[in-house]
N, C-alpha and C. Protein backbone atom coordinates (compact mmCIF):
# COMPACT_ATOMS: atom_id res chain seq x y z
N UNK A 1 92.46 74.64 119.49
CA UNK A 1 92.96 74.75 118.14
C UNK A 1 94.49 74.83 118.20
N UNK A 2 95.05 73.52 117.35
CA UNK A 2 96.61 73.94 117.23
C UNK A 2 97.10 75.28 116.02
N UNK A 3 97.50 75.76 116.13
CA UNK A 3 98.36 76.48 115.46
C UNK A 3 100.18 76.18 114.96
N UNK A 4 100.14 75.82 113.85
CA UNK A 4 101.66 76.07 113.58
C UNK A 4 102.22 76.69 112.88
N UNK A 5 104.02 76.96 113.17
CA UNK A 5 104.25 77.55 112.01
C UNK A 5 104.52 77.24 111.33
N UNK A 6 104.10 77.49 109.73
CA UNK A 6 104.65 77.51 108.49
C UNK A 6 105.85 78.13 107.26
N UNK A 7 107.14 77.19 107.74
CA UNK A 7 108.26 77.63 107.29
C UNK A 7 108.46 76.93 105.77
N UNK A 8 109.03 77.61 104.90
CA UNK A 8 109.18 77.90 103.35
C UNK A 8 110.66 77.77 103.13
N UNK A 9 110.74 76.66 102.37
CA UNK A 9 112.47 76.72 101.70
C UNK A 9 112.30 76.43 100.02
N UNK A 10 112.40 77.71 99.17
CA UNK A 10 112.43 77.39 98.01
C UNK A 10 114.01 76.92 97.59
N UNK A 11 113.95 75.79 97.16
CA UNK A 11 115.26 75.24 96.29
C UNK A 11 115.03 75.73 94.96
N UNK A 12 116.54 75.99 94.44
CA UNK A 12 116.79 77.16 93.76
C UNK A 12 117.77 76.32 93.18
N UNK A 13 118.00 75.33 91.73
CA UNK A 13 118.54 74.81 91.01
C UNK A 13 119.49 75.85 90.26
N UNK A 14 120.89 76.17 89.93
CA UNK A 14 121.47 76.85 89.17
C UNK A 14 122.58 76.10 88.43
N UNK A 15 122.61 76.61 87.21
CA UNK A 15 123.49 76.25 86.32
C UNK A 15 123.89 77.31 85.39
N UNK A 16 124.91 78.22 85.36
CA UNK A 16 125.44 79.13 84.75
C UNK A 16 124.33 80.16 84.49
N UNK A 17 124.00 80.73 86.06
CA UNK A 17 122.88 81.73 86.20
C UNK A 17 123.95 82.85 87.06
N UNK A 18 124.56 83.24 87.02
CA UNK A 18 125.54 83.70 87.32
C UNK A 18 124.99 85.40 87.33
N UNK A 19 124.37 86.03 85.84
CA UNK A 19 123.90 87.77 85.71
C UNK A 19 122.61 87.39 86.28
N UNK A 20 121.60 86.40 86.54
CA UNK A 20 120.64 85.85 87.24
C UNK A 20 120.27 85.97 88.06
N UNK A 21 120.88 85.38 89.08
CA UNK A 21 121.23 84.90 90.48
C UNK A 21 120.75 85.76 91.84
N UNK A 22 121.62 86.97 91.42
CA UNK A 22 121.19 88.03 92.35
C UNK A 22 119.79 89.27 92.24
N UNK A 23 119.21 89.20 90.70
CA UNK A 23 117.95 89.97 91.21
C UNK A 23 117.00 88.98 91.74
N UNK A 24 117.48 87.42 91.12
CA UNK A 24 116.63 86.19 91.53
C UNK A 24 115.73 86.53 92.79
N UNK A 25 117.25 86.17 93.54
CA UNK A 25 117.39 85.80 95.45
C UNK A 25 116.52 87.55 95.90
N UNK A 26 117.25 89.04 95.29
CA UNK A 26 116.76 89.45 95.87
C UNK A 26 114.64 89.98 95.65
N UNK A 27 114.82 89.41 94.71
CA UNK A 27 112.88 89.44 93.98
C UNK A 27 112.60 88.31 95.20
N UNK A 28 112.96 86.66 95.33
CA UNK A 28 112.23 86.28 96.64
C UNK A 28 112.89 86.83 97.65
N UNK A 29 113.22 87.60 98.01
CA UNK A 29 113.62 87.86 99.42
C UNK A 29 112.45 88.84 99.74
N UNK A 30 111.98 89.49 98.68
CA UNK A 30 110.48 90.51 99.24
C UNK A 30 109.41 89.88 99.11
N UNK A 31 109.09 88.42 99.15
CA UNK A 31 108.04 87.93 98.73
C UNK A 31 107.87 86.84 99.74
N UNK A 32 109.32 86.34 100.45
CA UNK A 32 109.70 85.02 101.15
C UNK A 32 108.44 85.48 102.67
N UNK A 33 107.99 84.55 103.19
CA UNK A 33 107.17 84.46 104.43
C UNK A 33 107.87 84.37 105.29
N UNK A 34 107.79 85.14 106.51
CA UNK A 34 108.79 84.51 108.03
C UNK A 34 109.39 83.69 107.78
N UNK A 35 109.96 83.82 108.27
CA UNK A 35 110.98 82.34 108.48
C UNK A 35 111.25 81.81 106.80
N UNK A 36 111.11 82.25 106.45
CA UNK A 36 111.52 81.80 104.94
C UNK A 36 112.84 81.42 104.09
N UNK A 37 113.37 80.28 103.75
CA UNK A 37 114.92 79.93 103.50
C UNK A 37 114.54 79.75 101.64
N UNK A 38 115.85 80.58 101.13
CA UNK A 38 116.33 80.10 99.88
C UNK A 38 117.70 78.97 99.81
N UNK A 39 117.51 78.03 99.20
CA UNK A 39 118.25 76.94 99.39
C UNK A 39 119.31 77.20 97.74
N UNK A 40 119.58 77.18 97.52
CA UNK A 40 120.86 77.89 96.16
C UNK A 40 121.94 76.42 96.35
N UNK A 41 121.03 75.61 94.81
CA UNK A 41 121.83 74.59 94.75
C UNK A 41 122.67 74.15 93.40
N UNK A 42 124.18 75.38 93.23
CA UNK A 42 125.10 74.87 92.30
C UNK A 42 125.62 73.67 91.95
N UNK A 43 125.85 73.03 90.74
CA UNK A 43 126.79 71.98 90.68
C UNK A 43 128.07 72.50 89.58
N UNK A 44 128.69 73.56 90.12
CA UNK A 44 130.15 73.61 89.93
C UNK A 44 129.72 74.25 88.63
N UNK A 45 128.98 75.19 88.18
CA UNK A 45 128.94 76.38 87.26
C UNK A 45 130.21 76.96 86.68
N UNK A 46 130.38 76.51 85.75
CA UNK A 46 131.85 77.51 85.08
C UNK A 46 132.10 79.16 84.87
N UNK A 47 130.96 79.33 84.97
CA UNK A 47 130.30 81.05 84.81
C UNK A 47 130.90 81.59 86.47
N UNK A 48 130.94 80.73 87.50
CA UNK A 48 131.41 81.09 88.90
C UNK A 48 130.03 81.67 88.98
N UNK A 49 128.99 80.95 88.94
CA UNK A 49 127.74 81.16 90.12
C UNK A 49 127.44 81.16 91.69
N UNK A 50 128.36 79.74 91.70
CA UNK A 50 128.78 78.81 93.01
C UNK A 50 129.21 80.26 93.76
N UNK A 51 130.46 81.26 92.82
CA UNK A 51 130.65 82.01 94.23
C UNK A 51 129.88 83.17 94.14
N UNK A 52 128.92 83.23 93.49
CA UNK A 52 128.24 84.74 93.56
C UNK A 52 127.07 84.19 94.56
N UNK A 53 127.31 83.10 94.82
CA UNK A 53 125.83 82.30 95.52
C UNK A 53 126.03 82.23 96.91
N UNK A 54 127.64 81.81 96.90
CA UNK A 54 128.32 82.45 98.48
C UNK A 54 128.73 84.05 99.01
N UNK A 55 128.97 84.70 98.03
CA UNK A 55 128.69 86.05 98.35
C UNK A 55 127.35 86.55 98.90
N UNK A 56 126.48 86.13 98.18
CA UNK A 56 125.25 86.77 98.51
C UNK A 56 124.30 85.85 100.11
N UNK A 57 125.00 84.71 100.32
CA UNK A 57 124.28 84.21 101.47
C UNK A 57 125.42 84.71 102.57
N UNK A 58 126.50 85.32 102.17
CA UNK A 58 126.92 86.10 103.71
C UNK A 58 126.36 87.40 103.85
N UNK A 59 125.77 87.95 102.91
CA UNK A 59 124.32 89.39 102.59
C UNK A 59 123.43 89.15 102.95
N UNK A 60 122.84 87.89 102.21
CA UNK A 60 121.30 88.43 102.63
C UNK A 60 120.86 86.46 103.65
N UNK A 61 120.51 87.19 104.75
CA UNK A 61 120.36 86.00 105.81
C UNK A 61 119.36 84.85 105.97
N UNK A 62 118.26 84.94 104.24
CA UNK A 62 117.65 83.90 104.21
C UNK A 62 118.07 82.96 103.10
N UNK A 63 119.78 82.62 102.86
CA UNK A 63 119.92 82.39 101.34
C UNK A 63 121.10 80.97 102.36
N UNK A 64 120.97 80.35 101.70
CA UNK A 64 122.33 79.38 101.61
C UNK A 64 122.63 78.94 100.59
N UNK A 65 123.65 78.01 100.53
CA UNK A 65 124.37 77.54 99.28
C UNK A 65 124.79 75.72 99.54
N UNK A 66 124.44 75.04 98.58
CA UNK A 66 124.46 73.51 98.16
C UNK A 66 125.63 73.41 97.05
């Protein structure tokens, strides 16, 4: 029997989610499976999401930013 693992990247569309953002990421971060990636993909938010999205992926180590 093979066994593999099963790794999880929820993409995470934002657009002026800015007061959002962070209970978002941290609600999946208690829910995410091993190995589990949040993918946080701004397109240039005027609200400055983009940088609350880079703040929080130098915090919490399953988050990046697009």
């Amino acid at each position: 029997m093979i066994r593999a693992v099963v790794r999880a990247t929820i993409c995470l569309p934002t657009y002026d989610e800015r007061d959002n953002l962070e209970p978002m990421l941290r609600a999946l971060g208690r829910v995410l499976p091993p190995g589990g990636r949040v993918l946080v993909i701004d397109d240039g938010s005027p609200d400055g999401t983009g940088a609350v999205a880079d703040r929080l992926a130098r915090e919490l180590p399953f988050v990046d930013v697009l």
